[in-house]
C-alpha atoms as a PDB file:
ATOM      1  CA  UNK A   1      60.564 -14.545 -35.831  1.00  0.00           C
ATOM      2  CA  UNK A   2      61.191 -17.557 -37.847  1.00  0.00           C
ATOM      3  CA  UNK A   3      62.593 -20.922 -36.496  1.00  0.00           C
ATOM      4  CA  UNK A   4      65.853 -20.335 -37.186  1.00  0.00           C
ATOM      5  CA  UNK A   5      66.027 -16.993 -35.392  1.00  0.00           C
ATOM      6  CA  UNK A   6      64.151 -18.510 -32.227  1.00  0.00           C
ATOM      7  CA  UNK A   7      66.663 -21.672 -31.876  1.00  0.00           C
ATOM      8  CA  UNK A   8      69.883 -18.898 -32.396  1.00  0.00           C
ATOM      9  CA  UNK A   9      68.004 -16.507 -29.770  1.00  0.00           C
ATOM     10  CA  UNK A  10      67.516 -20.019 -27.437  1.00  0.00           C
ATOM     11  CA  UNK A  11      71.515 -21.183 -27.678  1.00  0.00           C
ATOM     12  CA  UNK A  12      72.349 -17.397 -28.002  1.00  0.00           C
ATOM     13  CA  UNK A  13      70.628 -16.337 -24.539  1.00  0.00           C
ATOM     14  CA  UNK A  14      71.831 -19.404 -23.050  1.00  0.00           C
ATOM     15  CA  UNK A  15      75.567 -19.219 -23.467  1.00  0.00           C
ATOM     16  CA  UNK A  16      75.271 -15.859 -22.197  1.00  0.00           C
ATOM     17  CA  UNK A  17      73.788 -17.201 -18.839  1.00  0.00           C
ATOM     18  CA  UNK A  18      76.009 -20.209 -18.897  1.00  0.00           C
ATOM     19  CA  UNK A  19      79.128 -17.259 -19.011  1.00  0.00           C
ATOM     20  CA  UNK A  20      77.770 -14.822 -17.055  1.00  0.00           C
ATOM     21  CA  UNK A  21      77.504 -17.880 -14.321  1.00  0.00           C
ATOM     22  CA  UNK A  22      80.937 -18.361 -14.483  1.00  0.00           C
ATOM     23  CA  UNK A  23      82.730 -16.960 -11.047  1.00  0.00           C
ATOM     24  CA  UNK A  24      85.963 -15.841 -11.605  1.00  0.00           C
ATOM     25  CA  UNK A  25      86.533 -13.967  -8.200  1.00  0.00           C
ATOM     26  CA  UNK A  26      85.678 -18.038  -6.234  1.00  0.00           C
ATOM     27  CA  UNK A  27      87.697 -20.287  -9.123  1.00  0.00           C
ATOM     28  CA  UNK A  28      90.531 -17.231  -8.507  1.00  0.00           C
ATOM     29  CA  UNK A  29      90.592 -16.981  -4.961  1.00  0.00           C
ATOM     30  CA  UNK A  30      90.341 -20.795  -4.386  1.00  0.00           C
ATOM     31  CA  UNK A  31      93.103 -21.751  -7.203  1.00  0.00           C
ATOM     32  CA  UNK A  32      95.473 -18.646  -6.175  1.00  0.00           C
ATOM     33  CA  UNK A  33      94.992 -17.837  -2.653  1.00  0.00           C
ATOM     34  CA  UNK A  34      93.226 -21.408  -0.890  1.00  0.00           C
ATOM     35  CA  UNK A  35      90.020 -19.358  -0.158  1.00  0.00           C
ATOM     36  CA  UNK A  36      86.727 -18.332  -0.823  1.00  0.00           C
ATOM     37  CA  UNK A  37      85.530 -15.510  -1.571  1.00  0.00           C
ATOM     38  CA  UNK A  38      82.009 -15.761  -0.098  1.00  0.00           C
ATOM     39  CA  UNK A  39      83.348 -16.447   3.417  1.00  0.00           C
ATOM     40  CA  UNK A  40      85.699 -13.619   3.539  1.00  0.00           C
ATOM     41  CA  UNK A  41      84.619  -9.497   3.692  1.00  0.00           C
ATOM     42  CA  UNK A  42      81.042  -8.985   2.349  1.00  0.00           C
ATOM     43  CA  UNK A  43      80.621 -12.389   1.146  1.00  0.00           C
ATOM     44  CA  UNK A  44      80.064 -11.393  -2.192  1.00  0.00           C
ATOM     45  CA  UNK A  45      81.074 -13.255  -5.121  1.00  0.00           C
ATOM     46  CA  UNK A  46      81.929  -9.935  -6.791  1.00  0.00           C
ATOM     47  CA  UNK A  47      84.648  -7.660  -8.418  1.00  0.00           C
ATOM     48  CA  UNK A  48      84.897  -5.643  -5.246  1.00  0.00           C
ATOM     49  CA  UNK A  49      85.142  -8.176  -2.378  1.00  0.00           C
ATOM     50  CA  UNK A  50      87.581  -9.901  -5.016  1.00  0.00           C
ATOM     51  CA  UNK A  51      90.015  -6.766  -4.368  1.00  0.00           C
ATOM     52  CA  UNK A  52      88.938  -6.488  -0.977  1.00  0.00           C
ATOM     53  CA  UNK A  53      89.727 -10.151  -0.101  1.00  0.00           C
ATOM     54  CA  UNK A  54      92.249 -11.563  -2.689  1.00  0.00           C
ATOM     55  CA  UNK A  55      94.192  -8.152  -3.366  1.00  0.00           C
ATOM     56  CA  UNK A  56      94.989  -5.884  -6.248  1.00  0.00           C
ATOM     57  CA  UNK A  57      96.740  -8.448  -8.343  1.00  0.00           C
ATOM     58  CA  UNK A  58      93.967 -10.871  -8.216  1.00  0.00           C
ATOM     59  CA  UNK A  59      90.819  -8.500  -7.785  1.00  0.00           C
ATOM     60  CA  UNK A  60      92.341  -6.761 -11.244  1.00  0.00           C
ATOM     61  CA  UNK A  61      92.463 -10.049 -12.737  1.00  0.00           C
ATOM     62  CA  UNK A  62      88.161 -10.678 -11.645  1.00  0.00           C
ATOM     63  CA  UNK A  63      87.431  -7.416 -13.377  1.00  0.00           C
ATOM     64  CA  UNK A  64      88.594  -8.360 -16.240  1.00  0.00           C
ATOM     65  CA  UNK A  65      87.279 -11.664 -16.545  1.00  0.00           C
ATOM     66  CA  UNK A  66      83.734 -10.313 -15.405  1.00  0.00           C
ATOM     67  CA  UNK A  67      83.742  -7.670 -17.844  1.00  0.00           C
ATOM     68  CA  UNK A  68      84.565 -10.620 -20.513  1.00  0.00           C
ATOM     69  CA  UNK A  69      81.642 -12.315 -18.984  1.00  0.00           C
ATOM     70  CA  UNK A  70      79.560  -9.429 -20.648  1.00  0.00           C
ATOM     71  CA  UNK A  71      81.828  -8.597 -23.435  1.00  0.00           C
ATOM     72  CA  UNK A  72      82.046 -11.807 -25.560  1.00  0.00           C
ATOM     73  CA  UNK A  73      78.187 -13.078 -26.219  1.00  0.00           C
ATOM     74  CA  UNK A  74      77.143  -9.581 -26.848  1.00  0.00           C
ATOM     75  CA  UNK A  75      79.845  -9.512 -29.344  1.00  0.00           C
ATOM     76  CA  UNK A  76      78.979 -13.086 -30.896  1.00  0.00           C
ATOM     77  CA  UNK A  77      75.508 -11.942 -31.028  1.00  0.00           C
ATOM     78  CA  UNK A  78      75.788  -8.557 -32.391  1.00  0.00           C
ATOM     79  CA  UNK A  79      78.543 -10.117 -35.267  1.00  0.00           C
ATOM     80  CA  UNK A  80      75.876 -12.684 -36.430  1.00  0.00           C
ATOM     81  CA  UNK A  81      73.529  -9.236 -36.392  1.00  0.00           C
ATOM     82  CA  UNK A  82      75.765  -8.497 -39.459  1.00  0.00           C
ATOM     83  CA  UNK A  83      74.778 -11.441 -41.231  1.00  0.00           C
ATOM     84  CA  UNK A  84      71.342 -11.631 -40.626  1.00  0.00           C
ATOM     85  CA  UNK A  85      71.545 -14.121 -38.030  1.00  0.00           C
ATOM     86  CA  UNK A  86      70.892 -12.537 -35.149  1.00  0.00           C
ATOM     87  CA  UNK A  87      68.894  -9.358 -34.295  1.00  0.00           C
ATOM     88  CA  UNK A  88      68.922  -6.263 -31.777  1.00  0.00           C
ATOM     89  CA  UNK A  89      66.527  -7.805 -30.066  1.00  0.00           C
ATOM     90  CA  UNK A  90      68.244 -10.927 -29.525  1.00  0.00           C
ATOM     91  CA  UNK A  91      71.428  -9.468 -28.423  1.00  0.00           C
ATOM     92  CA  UNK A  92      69.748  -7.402 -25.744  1.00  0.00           C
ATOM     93  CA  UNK A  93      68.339 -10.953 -24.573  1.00  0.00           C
ATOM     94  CA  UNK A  94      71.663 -11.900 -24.348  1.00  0.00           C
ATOM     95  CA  UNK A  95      73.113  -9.061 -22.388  1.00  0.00           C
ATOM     96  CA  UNK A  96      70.608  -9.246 -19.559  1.00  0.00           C
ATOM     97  CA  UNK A  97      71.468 -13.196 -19.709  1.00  0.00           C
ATOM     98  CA  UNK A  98      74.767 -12.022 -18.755  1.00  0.00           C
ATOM     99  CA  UNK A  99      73.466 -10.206 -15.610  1.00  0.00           C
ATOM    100  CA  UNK A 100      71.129 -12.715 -14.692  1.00  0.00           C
ATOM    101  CA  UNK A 101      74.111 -15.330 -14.609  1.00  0.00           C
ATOM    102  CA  UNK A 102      76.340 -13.144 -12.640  1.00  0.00           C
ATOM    103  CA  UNK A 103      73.796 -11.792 -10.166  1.00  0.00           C
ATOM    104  CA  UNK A 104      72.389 -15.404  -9.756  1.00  0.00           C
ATOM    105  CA  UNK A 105      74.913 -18.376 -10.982  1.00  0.00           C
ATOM    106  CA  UNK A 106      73.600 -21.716 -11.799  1.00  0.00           C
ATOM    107  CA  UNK A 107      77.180 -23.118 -10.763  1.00  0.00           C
ATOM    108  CA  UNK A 108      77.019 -21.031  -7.281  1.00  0.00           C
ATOM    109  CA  UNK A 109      73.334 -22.175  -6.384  1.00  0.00           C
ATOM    110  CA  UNK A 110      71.479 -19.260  -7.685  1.00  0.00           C
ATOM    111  CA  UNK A 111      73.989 -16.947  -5.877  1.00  0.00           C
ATOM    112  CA  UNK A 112      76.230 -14.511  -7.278  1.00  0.00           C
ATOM    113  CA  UNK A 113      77.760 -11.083  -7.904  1.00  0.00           C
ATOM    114  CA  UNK A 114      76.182  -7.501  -8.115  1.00  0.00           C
ATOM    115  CA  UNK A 115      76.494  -7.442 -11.898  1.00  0.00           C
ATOM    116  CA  UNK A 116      78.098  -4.022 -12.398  1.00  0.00           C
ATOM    117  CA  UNK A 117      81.486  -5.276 -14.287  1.00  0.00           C
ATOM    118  CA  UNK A 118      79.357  -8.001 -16.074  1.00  0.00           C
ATOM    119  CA  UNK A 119      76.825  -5.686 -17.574  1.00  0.00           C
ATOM    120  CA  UNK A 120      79.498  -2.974 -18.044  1.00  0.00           C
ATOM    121  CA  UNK A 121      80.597  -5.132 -20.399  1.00  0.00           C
ATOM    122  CA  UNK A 122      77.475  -5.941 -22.086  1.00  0.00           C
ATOM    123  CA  UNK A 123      76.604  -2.683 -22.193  1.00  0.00           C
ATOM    124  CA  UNK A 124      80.168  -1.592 -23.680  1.00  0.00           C
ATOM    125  CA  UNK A 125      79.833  -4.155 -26.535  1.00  0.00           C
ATOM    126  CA  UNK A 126      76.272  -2.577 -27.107  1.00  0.00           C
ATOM    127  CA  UNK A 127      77.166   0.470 -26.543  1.00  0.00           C
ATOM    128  CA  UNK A 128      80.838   1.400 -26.603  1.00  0.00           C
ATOM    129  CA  UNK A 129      81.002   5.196 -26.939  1.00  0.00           C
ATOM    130  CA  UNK A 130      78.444   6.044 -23.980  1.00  0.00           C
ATOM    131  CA  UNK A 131      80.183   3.742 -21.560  1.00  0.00           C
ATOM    132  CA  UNK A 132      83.477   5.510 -22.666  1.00  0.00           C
ATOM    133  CA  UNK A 133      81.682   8.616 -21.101  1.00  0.00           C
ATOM    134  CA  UNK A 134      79.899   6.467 -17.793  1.00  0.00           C
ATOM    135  CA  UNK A 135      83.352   5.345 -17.072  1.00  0.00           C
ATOM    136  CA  UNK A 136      84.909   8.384 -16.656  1.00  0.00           C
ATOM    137  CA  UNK A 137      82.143   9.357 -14.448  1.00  0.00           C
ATOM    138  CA  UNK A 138      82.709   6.230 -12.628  1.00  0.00           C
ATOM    139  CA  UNK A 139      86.260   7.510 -11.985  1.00  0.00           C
ATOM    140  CA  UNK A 140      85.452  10.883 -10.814  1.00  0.00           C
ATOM    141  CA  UNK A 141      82.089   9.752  -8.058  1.00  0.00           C
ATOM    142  CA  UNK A 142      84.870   7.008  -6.794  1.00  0.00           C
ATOM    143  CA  UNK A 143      87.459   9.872  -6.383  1.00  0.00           C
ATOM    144  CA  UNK A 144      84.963  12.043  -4.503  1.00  0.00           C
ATOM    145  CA  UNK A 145      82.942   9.759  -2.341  1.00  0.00           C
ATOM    146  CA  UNK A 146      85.261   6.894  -1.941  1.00  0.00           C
ATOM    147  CA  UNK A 147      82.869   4.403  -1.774  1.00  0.00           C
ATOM    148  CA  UNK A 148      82.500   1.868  -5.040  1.00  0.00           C
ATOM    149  CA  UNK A 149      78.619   1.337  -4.598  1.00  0.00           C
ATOM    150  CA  UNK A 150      77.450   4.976  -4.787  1.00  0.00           C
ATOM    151  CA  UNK A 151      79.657   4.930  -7.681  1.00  0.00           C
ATOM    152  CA  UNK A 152      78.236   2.067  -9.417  1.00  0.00           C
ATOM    153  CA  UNK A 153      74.791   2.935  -8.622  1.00  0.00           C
ATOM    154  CA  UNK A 154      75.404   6.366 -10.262  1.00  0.00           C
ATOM    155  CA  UNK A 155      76.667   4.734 -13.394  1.00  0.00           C
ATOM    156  CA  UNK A 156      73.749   2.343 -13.284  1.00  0.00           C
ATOM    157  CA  UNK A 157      71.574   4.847 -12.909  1.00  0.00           C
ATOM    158  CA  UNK A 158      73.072   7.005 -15.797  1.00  0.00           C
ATOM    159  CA  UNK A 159      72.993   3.879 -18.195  1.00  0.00           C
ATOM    160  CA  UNK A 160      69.707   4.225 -19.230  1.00  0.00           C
ATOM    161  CA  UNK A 161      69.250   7.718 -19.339  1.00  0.00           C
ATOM    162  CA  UNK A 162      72.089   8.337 -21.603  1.00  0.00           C
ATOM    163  CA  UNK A 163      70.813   5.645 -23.736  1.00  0.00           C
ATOM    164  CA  UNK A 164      67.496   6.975 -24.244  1.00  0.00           C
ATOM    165  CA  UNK A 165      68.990  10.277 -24.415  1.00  0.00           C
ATOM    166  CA  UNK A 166      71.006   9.384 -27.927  1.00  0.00           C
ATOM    167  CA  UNK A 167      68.264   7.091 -28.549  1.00  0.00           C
ATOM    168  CA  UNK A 168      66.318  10.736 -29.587  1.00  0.00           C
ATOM    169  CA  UNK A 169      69.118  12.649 -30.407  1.00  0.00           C
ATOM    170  CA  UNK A 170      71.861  10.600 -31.380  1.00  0.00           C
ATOM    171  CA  UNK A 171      73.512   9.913 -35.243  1.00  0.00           C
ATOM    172  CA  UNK A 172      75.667   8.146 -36.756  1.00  0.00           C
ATOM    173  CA  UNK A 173      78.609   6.278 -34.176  1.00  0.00           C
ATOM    174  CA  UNK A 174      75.815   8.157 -31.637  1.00  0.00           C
ATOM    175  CA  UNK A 175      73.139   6.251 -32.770  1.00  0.00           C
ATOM    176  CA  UNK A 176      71.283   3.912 -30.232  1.00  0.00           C
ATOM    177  CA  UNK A 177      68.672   1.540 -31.343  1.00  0.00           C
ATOM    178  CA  UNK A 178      65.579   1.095 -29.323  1.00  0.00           C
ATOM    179  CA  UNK A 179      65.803  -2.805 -28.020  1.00  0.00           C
ATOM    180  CA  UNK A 180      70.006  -1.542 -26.757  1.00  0.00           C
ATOM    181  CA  UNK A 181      67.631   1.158 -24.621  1.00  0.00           C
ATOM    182  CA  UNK A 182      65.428  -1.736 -23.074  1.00  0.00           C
ATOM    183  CA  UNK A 183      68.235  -4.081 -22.531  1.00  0.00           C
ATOM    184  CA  UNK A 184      69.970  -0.956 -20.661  1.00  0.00           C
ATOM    185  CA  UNK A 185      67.275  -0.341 -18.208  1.00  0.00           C
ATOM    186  CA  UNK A 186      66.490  -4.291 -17.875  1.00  0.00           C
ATOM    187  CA  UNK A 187      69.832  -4.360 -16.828  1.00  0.00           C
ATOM    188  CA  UNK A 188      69.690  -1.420 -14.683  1.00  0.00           C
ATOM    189  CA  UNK A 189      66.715  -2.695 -12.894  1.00  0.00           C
ATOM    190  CA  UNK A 190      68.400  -6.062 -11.972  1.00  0.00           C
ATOM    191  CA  UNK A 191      72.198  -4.308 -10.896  1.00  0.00           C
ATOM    192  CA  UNK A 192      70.326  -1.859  -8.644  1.00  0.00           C
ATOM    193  CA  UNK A 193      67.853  -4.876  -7.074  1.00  0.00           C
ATOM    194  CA  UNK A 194      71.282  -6.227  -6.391  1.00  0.00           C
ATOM    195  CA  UNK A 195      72.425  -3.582  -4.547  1.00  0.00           C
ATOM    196  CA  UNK A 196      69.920  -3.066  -1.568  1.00  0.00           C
ATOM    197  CA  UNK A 197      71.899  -4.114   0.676  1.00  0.00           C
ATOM    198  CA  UNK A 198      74.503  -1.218   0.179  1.00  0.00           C
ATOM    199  CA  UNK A 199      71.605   1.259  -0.049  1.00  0.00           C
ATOM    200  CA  UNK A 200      70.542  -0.076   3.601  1.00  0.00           C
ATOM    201  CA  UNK A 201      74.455   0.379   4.669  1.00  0.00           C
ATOM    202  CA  UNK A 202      74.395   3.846   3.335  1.00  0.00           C
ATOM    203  CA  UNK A 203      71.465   4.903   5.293  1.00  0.00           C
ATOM    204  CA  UNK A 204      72.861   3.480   8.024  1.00  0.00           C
ATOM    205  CA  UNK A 205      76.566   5.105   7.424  1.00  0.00           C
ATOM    206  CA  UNK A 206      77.895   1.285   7.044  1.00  0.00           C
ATOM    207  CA  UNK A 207      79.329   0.785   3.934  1.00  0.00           C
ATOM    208  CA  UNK A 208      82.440   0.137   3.331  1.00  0.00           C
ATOM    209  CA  UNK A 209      85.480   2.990   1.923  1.00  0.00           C
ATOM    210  CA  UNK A 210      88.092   2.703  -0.440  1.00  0.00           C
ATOM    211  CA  UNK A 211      91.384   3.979   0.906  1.00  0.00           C
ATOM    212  CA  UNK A 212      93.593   5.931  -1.967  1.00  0.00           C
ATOM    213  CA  UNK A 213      97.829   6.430  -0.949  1.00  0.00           C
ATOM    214  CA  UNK A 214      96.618  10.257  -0.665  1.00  0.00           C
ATOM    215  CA  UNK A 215      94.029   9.614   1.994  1.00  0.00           C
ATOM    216  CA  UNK A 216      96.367   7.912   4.271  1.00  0.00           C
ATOM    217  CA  UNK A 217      97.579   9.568   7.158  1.00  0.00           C
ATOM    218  CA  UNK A 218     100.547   9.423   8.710  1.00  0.00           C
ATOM    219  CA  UNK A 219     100.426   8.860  12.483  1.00  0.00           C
ATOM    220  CA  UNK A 220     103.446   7.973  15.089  1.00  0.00           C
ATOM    221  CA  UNK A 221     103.395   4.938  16.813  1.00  0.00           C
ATOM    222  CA  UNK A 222     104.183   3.990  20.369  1.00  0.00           C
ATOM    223  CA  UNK A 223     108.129   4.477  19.405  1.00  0.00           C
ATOM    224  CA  UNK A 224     107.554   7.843  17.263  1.00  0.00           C
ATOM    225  CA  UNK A 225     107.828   5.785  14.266  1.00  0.00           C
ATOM    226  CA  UNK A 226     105.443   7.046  11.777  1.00  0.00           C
ATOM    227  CA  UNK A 227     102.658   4.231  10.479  1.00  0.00           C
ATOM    228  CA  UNK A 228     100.072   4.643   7.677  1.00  0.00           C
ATOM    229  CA  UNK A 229      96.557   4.871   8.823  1.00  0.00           C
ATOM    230  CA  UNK A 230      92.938   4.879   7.089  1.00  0.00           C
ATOM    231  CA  UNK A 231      91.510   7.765   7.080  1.00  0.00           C
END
């Protein structure tokens, strides 16, 4: 790697960790609702305690901005890939810079988020036709189960496989190079570290449900007035 590569890899890598620190869900919920995040629900600085905690309106707002986080220096770094600037290897640097910064923020005291819409994003601006497919899957293990970990695990899970899957096989728009597979199970490895806790809740039968209109019930109160109800 020559010197100019290795000082665009250094300020590359660390804008992506300086962004993927970036909190959206506690600058959010402290500017827009007086609260934070962390002391509220699971305590997570995260996409979903950000819907849990600060609502639909808000919490849609976080996702976005988290899967930004991920989106834009993969994008920078990948663009300067065109002109020689960069390389694959660098921009997989950058995406697991991302996660890092998300899962532990230099701005939150090495705290953070879980890293699943952060390195959705990273992954998506690696890798923008796979993650097409992992979100739909996404969708339908939500629908089923309910429950947003088991869905994100199963996605983070999947990200590598498919990757090295169209690694082999893929051509053309298919194509996957191999440092795009590395960065995908790098950042595989550090969104499923971040989830033990959730595995220990499932084990236990802890963790937490999403409610959809259709699983509400409708149940009479003490005046035969009907109420919604979790399920």
């Amino acid at each position: 790697m020559s010197i100019g590569l290795l000082f665009t890899a250094i300020a590359l890598v660390t804008f992506g960790y300086l962004v993927g620190s970036l909190s959206p869900s506690v600058y959010l919920g402290k500017a827009l609702r007086g609260i934070d995040v962390r002391d509220h629900g699971s305590g997570n600085a995260g996409t979903t305690n950000a819907f849990r905690v600060l609502g639909k309106r808000v919490g849609g707002a976080v996702l976005v901005a988290d899967i930004l986080k991920g989106v834009i220096p993969v994008v920078i770094s990948r663009a300067l890939e065109q002109h020689d600037l960069s390389h694959p290897i660098i921009t997989v640097l950058v995406a697991f810079a991302c996660v890092l910064g998300h899962d532990f923020s230099i701005f939150l005291r090495g705290r953070g988020g879980k890293g699943v819409a952060t390195g959705a994003g990273a992954a998506l601006a690696m890798l923008p036709l796979p993650m097409a497919c992992l979100v739909a899957l996404f969708g339908i293990v939500l629908l089923t189960t309910r429950i947003v970990s088991i869905a994100s695990m199963t996605c983070t899970v999947g990200l590598p496989v498919v990757a090295g899957l169209l690694y082999r096989y893929g051509t053309g728009l298919w194509a996957v190079p191999l440092p795009y597979v590395v960065a995908c199970c790098l950042m595989s490895a550090v969104v499923l570290w971040a989830h033990r806790g959730n595995m220990k809740r499932l084990v236990r039968g802890e963790e937490h449900t999403v409610t959809f209109p259709w699983n509400k019930k409708r149940m009479p109160d003490a005046g035969g007035v009907e109420t919604g109800a979790d399920s």
